[in-house]
Protein backbone atom coordinates (compact mmCIF):
# COMPACT_ATOMS: atom_id res chain seq x y z
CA UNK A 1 -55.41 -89.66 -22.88
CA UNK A 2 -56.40 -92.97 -22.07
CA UNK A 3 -52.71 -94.31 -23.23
CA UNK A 4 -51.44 -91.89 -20.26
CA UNK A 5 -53.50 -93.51 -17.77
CA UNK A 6 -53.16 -96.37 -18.15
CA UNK A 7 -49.44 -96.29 -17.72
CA UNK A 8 -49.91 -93.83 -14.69
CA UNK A 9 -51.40 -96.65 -13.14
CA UNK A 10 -49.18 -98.88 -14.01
CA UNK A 11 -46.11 -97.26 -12.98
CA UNK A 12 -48.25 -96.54 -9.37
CA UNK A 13 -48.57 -100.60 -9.77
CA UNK A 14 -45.21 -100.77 -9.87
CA UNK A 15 -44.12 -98.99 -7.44
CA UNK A 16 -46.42 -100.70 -4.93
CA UNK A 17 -45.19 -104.14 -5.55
CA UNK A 18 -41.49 -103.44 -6.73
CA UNK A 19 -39.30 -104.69 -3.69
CA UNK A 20 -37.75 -102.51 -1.40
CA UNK A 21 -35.77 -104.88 0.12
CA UNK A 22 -35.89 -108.42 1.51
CA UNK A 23 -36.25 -109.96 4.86
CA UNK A 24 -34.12 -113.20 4.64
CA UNK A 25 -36.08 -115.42 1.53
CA UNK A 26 -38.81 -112.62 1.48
CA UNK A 27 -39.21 -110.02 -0.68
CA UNK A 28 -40.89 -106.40 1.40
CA UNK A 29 -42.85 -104.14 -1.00
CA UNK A 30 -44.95 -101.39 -0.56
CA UNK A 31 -47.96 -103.20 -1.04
CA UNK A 32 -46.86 -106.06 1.56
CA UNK A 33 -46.15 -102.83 4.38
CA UNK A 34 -49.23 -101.18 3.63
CA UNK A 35 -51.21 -105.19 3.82
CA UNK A 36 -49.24 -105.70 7.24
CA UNK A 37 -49.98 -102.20 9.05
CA UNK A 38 -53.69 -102.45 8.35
CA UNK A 39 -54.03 -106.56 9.38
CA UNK A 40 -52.03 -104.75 12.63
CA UNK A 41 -54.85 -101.94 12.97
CA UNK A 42 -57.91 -104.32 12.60
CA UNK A 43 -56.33 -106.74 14.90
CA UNK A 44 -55.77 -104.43 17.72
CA UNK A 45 -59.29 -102.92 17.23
CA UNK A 46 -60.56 -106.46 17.53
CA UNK A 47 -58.69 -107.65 20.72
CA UNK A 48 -59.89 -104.18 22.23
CA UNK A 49 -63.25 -104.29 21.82
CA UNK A 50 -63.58 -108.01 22.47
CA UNK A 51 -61.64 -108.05 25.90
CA UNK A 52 -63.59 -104.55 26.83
CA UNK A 53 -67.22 -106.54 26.40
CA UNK A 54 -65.22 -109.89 27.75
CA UNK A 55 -64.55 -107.60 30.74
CA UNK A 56 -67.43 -105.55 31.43
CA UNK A 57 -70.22 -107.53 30.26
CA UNK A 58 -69.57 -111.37 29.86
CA UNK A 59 -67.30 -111.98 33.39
CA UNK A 60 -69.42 -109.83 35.35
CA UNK A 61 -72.07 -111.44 34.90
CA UNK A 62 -70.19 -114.85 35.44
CA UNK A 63 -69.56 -112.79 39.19
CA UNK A 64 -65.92 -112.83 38.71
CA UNK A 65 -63.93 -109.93 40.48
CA UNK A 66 -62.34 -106.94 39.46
CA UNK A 67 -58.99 -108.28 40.01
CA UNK A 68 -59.85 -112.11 37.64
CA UNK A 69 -61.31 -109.74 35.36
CA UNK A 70 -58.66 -107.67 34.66
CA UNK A 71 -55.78 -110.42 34.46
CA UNK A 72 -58.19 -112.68 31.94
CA UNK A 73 -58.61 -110.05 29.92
CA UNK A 74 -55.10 -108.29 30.00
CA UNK A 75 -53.95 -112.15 29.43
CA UNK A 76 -56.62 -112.85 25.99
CA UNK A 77 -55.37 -109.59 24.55
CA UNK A 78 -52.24 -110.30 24.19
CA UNK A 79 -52.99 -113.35 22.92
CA UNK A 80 -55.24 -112.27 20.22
CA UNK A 81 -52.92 -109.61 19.11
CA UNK A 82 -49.98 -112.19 19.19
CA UNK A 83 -52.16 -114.93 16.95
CA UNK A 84 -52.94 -112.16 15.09
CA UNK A 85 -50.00 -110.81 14.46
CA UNK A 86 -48.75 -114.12 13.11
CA UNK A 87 -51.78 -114.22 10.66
CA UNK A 88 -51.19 -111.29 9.76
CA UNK A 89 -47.37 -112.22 8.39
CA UNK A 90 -47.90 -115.42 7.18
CA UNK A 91 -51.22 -113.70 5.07
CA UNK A 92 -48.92 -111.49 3.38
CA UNK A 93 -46.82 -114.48 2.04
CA UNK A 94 -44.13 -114.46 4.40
CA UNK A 95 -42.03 -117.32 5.21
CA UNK A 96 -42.11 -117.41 9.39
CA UNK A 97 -39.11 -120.19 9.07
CA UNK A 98 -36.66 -117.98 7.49
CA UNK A 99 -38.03 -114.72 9.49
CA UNK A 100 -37.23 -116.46 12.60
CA UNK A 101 -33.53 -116.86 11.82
CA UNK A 102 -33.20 -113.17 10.68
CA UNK A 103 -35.40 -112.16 13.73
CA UNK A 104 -33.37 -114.65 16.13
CA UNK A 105 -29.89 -112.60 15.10
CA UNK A 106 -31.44 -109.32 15.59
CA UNK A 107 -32.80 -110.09 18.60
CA UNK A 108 -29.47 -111.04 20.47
CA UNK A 109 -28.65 -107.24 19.23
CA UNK A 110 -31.90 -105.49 20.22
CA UNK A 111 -32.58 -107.46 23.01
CA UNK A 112 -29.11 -105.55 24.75
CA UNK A 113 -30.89 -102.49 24.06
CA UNK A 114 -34.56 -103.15 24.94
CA UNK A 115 -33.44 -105.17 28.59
CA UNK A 116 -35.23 -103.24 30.76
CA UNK A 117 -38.64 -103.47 28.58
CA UNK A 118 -38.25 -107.23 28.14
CA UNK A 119 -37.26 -107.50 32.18
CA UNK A 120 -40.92 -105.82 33.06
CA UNK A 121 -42.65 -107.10 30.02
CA UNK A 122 -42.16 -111.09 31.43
CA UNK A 123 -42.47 -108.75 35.38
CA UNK A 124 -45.61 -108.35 33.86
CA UNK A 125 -46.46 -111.86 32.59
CA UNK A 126 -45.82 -112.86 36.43
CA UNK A 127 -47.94 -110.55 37.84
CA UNK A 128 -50.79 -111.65 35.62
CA UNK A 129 -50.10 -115.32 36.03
CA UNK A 130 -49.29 -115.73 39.62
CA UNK A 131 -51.37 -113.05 40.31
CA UNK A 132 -49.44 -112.16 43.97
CA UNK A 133 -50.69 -108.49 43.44
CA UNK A 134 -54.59 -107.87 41.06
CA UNK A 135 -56.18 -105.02 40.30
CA UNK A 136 -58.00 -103.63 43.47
CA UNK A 137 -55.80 -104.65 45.79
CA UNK A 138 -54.54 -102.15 48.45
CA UNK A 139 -50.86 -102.04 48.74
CA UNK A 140 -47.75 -100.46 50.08
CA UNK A 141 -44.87 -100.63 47.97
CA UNK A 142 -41.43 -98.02 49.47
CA UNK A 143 -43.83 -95.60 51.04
CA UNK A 144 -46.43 -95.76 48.50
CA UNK A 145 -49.92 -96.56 49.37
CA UNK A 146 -52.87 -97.46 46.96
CA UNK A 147 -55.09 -98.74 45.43
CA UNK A 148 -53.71 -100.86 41.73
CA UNK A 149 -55.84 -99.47 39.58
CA UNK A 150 -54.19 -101.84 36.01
CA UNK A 151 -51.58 -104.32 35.26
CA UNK A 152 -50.05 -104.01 31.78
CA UNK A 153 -47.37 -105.79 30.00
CA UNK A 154 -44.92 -103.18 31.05
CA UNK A 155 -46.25 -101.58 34.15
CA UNK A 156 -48.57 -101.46 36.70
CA UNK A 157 -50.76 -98.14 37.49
CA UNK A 158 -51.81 -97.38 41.45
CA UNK A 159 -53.97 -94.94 42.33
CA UNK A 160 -52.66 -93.17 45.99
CA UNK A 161 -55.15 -91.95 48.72
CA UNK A 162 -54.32 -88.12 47.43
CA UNK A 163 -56.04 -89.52 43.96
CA UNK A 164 -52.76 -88.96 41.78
CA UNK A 165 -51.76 -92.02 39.60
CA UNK A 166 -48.72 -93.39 39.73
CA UNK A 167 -46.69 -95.63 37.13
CA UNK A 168 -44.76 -98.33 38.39
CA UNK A 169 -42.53 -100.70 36.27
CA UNK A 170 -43.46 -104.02 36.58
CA UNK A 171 -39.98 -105.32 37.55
CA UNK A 172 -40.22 -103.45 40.51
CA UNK A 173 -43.56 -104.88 41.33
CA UNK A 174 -42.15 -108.12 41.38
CA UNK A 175 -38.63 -107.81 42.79
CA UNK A 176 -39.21 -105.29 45.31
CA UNK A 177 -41.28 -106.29 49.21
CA UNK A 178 -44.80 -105.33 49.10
CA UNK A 179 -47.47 -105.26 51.18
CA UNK A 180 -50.32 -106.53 49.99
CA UNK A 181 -53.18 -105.48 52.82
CA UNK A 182 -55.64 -107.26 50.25
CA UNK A 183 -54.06 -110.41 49.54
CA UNK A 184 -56.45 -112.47 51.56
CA UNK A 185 -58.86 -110.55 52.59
CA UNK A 186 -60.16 -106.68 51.15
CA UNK A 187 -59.65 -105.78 55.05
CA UNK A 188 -57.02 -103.70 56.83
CA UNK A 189 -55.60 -103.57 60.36
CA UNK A 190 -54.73 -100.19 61.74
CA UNK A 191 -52.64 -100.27 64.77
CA UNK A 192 -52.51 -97.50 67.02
CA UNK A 193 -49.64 -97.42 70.08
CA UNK A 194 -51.05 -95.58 73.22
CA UNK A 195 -48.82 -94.25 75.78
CA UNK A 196 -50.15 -93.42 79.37
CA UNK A 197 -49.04 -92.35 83.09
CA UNK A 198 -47.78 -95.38 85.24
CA UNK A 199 -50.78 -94.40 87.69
CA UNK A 200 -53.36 -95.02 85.00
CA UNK A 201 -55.95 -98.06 85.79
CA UNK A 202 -55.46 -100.62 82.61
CA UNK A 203 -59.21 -101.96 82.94
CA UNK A 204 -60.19 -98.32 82.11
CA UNK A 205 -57.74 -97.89 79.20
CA UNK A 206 -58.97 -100.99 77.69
CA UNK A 207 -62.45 -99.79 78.31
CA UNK A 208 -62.17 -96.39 77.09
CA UNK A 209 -60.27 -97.57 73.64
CA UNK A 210 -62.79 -99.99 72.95
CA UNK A 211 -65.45 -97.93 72.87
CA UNK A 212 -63.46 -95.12 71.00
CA UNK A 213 -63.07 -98.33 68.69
CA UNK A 214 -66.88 -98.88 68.13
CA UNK A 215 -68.10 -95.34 67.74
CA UNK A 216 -65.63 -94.84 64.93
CA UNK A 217 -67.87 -95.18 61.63
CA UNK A 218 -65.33 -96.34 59.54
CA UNK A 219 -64.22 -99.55 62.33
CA UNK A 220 -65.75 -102.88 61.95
CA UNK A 221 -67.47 -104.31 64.60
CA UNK A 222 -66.31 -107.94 63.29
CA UNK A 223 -63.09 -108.62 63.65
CA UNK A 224 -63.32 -107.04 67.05
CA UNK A 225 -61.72 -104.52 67.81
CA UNK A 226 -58.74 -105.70 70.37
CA UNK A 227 -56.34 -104.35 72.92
CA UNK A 228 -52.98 -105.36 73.71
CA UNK A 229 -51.14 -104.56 76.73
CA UNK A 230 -47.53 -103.85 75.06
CA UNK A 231 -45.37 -103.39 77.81
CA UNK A 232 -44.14 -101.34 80.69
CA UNK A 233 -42.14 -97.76 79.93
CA UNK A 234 -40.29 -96.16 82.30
CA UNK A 235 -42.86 -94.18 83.81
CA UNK A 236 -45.91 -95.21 82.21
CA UNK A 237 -47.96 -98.70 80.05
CA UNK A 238 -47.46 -98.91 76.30
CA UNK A 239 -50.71 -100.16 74.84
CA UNK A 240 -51.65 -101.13 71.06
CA UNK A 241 -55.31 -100.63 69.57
CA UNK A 242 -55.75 -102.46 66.60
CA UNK A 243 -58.86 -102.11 64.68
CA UNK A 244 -59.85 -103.30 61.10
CA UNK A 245 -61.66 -101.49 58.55
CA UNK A 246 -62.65 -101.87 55.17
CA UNK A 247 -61.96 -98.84 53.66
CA UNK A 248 -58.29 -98.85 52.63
CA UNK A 249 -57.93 -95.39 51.44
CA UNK A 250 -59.18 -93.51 54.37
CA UNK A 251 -56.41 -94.96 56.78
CA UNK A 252 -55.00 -92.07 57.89
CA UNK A 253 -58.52 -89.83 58.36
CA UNK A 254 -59.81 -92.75 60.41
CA UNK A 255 -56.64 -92.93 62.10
CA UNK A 256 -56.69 -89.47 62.47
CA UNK A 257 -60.17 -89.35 63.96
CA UNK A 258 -59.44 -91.95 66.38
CA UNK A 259 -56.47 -90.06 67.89
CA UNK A 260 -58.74 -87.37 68.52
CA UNK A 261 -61.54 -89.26 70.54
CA UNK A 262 -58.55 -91.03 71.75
CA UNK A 263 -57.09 -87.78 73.64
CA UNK A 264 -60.30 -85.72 74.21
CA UNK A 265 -62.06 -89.16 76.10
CA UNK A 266 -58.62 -89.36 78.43
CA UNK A 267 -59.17 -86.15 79.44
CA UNK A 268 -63.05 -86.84 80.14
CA UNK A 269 -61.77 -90.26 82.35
CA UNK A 270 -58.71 -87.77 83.67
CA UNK A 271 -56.11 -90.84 81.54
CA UNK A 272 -52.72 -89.39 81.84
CA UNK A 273 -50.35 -89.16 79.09
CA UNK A 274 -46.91 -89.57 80.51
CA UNK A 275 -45.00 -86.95 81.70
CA UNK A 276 -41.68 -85.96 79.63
CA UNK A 277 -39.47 -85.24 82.26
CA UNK A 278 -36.33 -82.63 81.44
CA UNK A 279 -33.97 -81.56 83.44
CA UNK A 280 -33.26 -77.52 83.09
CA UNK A 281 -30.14 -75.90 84.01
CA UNK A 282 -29.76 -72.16 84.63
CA UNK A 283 -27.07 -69.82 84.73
CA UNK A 284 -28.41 -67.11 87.11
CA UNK A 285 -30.58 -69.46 89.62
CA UNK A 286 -31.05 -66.32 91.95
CA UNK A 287 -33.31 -64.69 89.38
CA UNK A 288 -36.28 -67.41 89.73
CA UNK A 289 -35.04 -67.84 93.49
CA UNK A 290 -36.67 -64.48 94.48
CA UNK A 291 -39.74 -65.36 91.86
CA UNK A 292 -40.70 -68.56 94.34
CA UNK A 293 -40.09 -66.51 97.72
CA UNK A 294 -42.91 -63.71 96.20
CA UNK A 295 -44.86 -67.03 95.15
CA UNK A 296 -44.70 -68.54 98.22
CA UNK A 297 -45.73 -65.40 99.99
CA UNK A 298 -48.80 -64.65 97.70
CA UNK A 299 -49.83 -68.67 98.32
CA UNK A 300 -49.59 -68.29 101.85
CA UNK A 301 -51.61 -64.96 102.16
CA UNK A 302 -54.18 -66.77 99.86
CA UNK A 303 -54.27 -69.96 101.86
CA UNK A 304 -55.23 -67.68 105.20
CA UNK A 305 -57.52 -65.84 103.58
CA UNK A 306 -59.41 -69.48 102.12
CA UNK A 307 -59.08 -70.43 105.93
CA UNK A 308 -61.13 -67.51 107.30
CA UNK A 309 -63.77 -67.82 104.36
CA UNK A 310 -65.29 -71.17 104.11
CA UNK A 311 -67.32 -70.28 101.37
CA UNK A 312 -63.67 -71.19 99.12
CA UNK A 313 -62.84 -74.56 99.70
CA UNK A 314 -58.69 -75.47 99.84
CA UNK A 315 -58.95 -77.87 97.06
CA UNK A 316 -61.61 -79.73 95.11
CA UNK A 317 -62.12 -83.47 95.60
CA UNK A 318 -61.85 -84.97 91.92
CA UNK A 319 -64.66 -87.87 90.94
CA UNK A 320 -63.11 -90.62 89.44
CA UNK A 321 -65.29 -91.52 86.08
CA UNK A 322 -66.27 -95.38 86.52
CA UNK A 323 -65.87 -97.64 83.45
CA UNK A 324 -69.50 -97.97 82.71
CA UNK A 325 -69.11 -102.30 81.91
CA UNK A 326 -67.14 -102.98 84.25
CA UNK A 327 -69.67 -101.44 86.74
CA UNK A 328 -72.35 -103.15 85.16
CA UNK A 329 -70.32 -106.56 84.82
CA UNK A 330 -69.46 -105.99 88.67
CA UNK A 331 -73.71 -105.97 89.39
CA UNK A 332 -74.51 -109.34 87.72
CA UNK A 333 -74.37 -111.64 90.77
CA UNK A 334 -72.09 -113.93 89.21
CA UNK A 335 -69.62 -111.66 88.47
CA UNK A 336 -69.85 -109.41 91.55
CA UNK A 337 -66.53 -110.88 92.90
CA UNK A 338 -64.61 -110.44 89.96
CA UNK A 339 -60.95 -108.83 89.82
CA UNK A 340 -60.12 -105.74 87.47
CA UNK A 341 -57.61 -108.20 85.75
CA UNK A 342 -60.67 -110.81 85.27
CA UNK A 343 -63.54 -108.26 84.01
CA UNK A 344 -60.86 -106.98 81.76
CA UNK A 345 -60.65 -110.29 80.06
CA UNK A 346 -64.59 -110.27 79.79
CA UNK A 347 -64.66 -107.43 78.38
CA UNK A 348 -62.17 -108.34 75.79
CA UNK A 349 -64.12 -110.75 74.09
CA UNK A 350 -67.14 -109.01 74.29
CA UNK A 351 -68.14 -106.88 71.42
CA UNK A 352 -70.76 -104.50 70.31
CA UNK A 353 -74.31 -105.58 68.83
CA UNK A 354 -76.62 -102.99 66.80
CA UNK A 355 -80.26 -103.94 66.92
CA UNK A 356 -82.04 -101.70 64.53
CA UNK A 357 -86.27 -101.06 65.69
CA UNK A 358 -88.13 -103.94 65.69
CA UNK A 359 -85.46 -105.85 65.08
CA UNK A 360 -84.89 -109.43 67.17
CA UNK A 361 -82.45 -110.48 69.52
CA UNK A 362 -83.89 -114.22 70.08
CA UNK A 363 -86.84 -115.98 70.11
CA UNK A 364 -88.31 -118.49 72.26
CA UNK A 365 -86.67 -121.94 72.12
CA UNK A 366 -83.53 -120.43 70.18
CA UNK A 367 -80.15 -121.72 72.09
CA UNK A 368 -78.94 -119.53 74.91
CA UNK A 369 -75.93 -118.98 73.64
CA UNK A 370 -74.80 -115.12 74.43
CA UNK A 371 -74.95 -112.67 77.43
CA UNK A 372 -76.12 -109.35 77.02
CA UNK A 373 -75.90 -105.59 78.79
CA UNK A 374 -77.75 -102.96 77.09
CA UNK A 375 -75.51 -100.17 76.68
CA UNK A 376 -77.90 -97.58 74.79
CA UNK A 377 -81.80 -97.89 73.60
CA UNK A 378 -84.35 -100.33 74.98
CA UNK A 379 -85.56 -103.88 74.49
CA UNK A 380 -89.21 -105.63 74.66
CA UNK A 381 -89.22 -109.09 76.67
CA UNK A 382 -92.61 -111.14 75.72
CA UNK A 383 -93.63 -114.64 74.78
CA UNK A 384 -93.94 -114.50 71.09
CA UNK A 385 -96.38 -117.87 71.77
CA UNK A 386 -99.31 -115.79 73.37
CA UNK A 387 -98.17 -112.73 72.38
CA UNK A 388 -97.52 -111.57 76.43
CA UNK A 389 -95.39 -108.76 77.13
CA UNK A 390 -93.25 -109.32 80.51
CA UNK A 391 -90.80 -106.28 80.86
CA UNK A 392 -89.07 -103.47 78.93
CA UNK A 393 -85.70 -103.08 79.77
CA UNK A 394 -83.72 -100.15 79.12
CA UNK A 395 -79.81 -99.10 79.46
CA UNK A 396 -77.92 -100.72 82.26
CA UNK A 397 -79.98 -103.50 82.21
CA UNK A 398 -78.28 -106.98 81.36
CA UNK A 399 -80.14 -110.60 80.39
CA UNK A 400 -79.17 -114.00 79.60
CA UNK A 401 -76.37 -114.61 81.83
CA UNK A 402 -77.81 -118.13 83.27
CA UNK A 403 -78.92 -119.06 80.02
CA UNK A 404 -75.27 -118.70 78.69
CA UNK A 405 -73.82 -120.63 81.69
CA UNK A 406 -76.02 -123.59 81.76
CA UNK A 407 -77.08 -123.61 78.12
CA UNK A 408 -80.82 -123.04 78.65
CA UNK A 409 -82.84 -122.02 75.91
CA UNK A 410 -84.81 -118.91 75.76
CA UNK A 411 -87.61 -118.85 77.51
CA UNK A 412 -89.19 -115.75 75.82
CA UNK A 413 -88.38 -113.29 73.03
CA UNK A 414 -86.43 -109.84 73.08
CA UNK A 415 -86.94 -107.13 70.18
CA UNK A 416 -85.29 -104.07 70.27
CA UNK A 417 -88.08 -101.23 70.74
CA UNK A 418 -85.84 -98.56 69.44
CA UNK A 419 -81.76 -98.21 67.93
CA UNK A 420 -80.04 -100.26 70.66
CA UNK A 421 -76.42 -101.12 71.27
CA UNK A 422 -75.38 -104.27 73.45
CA UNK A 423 -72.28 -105.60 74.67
CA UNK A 424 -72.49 -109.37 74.16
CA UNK A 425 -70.48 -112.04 75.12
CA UNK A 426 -71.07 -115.00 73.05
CA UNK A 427 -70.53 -119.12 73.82
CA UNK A 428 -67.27 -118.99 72.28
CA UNK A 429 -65.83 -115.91 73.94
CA UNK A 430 -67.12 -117.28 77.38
CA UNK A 431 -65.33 -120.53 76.88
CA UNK A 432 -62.12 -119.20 76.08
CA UNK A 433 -62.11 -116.97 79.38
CA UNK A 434 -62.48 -120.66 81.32
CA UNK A 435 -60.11 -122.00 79.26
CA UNK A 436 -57.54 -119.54 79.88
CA UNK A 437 -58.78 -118.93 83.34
CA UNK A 438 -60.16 -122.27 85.17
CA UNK A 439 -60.18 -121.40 88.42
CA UNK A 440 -62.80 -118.92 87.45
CA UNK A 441 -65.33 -121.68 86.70
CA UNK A 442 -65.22 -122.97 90.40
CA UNK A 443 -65.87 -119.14 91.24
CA UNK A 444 -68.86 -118.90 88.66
CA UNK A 445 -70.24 -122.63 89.93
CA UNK A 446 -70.21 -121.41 93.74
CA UNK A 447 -71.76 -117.93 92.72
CA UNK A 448 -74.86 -120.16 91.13
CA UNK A 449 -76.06 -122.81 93.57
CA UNK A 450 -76.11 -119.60 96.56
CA UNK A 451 -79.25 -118.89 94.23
CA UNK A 452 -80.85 -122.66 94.97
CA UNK A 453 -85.04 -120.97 94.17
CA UNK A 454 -83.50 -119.82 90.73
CA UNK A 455 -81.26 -122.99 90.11
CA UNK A 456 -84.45 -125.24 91.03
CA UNK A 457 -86.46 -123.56 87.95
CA UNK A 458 -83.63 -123.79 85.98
CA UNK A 459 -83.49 -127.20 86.21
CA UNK A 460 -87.14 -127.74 86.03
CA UNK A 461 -86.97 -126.03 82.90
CA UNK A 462 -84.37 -128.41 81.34
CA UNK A 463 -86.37 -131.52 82.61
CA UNK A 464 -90.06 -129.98 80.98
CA UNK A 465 -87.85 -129.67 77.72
CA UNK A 466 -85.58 -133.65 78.23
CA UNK A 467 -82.52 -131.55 78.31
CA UNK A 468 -81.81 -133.59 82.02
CA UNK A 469 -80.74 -137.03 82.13
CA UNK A 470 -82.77 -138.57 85.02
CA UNK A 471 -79.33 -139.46 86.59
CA UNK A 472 -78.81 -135.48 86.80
CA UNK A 473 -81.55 -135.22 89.23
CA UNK A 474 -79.62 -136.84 92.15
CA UNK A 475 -76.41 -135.24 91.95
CA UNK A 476 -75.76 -132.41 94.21
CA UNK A 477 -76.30 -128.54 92.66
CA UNK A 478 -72.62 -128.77 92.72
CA UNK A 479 -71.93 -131.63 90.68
CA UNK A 480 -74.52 -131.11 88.72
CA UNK A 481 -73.59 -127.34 87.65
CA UNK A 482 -69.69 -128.31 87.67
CA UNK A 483 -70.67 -130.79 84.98
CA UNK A 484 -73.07 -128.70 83.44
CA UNK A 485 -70.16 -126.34 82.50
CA UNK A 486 -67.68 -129.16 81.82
CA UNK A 487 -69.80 -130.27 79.20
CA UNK A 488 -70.92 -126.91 77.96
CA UNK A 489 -67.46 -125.67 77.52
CA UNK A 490 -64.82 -128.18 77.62
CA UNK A 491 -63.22 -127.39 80.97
């Protein structure tokens, strides 16, 4: 009995180590296969779980991002299993030198037949290296928008804003355009072309969009939103919102959402969408012929009756909605004489502020640097130093204005007492409306020495605080506020 087992195992010896065949100088038994697959296994398993904790654990806490992340790890993978993988051979007792020769004449063969895999797997070695396209990034690639979700060797996975995946080769990836909306920045600009009646006052549009823009929760306030004047239509003004957001894969519902504040506003500020004119042509005309006549008739009967009853007026006079900043622009005495096509370019580089309660606009001393209107809520005015309240000012109301124009500081503190919303126009928006628009400095300069009581404290101010050169003080309110902005500005 023990005779027969012994050679049973034996023969099983045998068979495990006889050769099957040979690969070049190498003799390929069982034994060697069965030696190579496993090596293969435990090296995959390795390079898994080592790039899975090099990924999730070790380079997060480094605070790479998603996309680094995913191309360093992708990248050491295939590394390890390619060092591996050559271990693994060479442990096994093959000869590498003589492989390569029968691998190198194969390969002209099999490389005809695999063209498309090797074409994306080196697609896919780009990808990784250059990196023109990582994971997270939202793109457009022939109509398909998403989010890339992983980069492989051989292809790269998106996820589309209807949450189906979708498996692009590689090679396409790389050869095809695409638009990378997250190649600089994670932030994307939605454009939005506006169409209205030729009669339609622009300052108004501009208005109105804008503050569609900022009531939209999923638009940024910064960048600002902007307006563009496109051009003229045959019967009515092409205009262009653009707005950015940071939420890539609600594009269309926030472009969706803005079309409808977009239409139901117009008709609350009676905007008119252009007319489509047609032209109609009938074959019977005298059937709507005798239509009209019995129209007319009825209007004319309906028109004397209105006339004897002055309880029903003829027609209703229709009150034309005001833009609510440009009103309150128009009230600020140095702005008072302002054109629509100047207020317009205020209001462009103006934006929106959110002061939460409690929360500070400025302190004493800090630069007076911005303009404000309250356009919702209420602020607190006081000197922080003595804790003195001066004023509460609610919506409508407007501060800093002389501050911004002669670069005073603040004279007292302003905290919001409540959610507030201001339109502000900052130091740098300011100057580039006098840059672009000199001749409006001359207008601003004139507007401020009319107020010679304010002016004088002004510049009493600036002297308590040496902000005066004593030379200052015998120059003409003129000169001295022309240079004031000059200086302040670069004009």
């Amino acid at each position: 009995m023990h005779t027969i087992s012994a050679e049973l195992l034996i023969k099983i010896s045998h068979i495990f180590t006889s050769t099957l065949f040979n690969i070049g100088e190498n003799p390929v038994s069982l034994r060697s296969l069965l030696e190579l697959i496993i090596s293969f296994v435990v090296v995959l398993f390795v390079s898994q779980g080592f790039t899975t904790f090099l990924k999730e654990r070790l380079l997060v806490k480094l605070g790479i991002d998603e996309g680094n992340r995913e191309a360093i790890s992708v990248i050491i993978r295939y590394l390890i299993v390619a060092f591996g993988v050559i271990i693994a051979i060479q442990g096994i007792g093959f000869n590498l030198a003589s492989f390569a020769v029968v691998a190198g004449g194969l390969g002209v063969g099999i490389g005809f037949g695999i063209q498309d895999l090797t074409t994306n797997f080196v697609s896919g070695l780009t990808l990784l290296l250059d990196r023109p396209v990582k994971v997270g990034d939202f793109v457009e690639l022939e109509g398909l928008m998403g989010i890339v979700k992983k980069i492989s060797i051989r292809s790269t996975i998106i996820k589309t804003n209807d949450d189906s995946s979708v498996i692009v080769p590689n090679s396409n990836m790389i050869s095809n355009k695409i638009v990378n909306w997250s190649y600089e920045n994670q932030l994307l600009c939605l454009r939005l072309s506006i169409e209205v009646a030729e009669n339609s006052d622009p300052l108004l549009v501009t208005e109105t969009l804008l503050n569609i823009a900022y009531a939209e929760a999923g638009v940024l306030y910064e960048p600002n939103p902007k307006v563009l004047f496109v051009e003229f239509g045959d019967d009515s003004f092409k205009f262009e919102l653009l707005v950015w957001t940071d939420r890539p894969t609600e594009r269309e519902v926030i472009k969706s959402s803005l079309n409808f504040a977009i239409e139901y506003n117009f008709r609350q500020y009676e905007i008119n969408f252009p007319f489509n004119n047609r032209e109609i042509y009938l074959k019977t005309p005298e059937v709507l012929l005798s239509f009209f006549k019995q129209n007319e008739s009825s209007n004319e009967t309906t028109k004397s009756s209105s006339e004897n009853n002055p309880k029903i007026p003829l027609c209703a006079d229709k009150i034309k909605k005001q833009s609510p900043i440009s009103s309150l622009l128009r009230e600020v005495t140095y702005f008072e004489n302002f054109t629509d096509l100047e207020l317009r370019q205020l209001i462009e580089v103006g934006y929106r502020q959110r002061l939460r309660s409690q929360e500070f606009l400025f302190r004493e001393n800090d630069p007076g640097d911005a303009f404000y209107i309250i356009l919702s809520g209420s602020v607190e005015v006081f000197v922080e130093a003595i804790d003195k309240h001066l004023t509460n000012l609610g919506a409508g109301k407007f501060l800093g204005e002389l501050s911004l124009m002669l670069g005073i500081p603040r004279t007292a503190s302003v905290r919001a007492l409540e959610e507030t919303i201001l339109f502000t126009i900052n130091k740098e928006g300011f100057q580039k409306v006098l840059t672009e628009r000199p001749d409006l400095s001359e207008q601003i300069i004139q507007e401020i020495v009319k107020h010679k009581e304010e002016l004088s404290e002004r510049q009493q101010e600036l002297r308590e605080m040496e902000l005066v050169d004593a030379a200052a003080d015998d120059e003409t309110p003129v000169e001295w506020v022309r240079k004031r902005l000059k200086n302040l500005f670069s004009i």
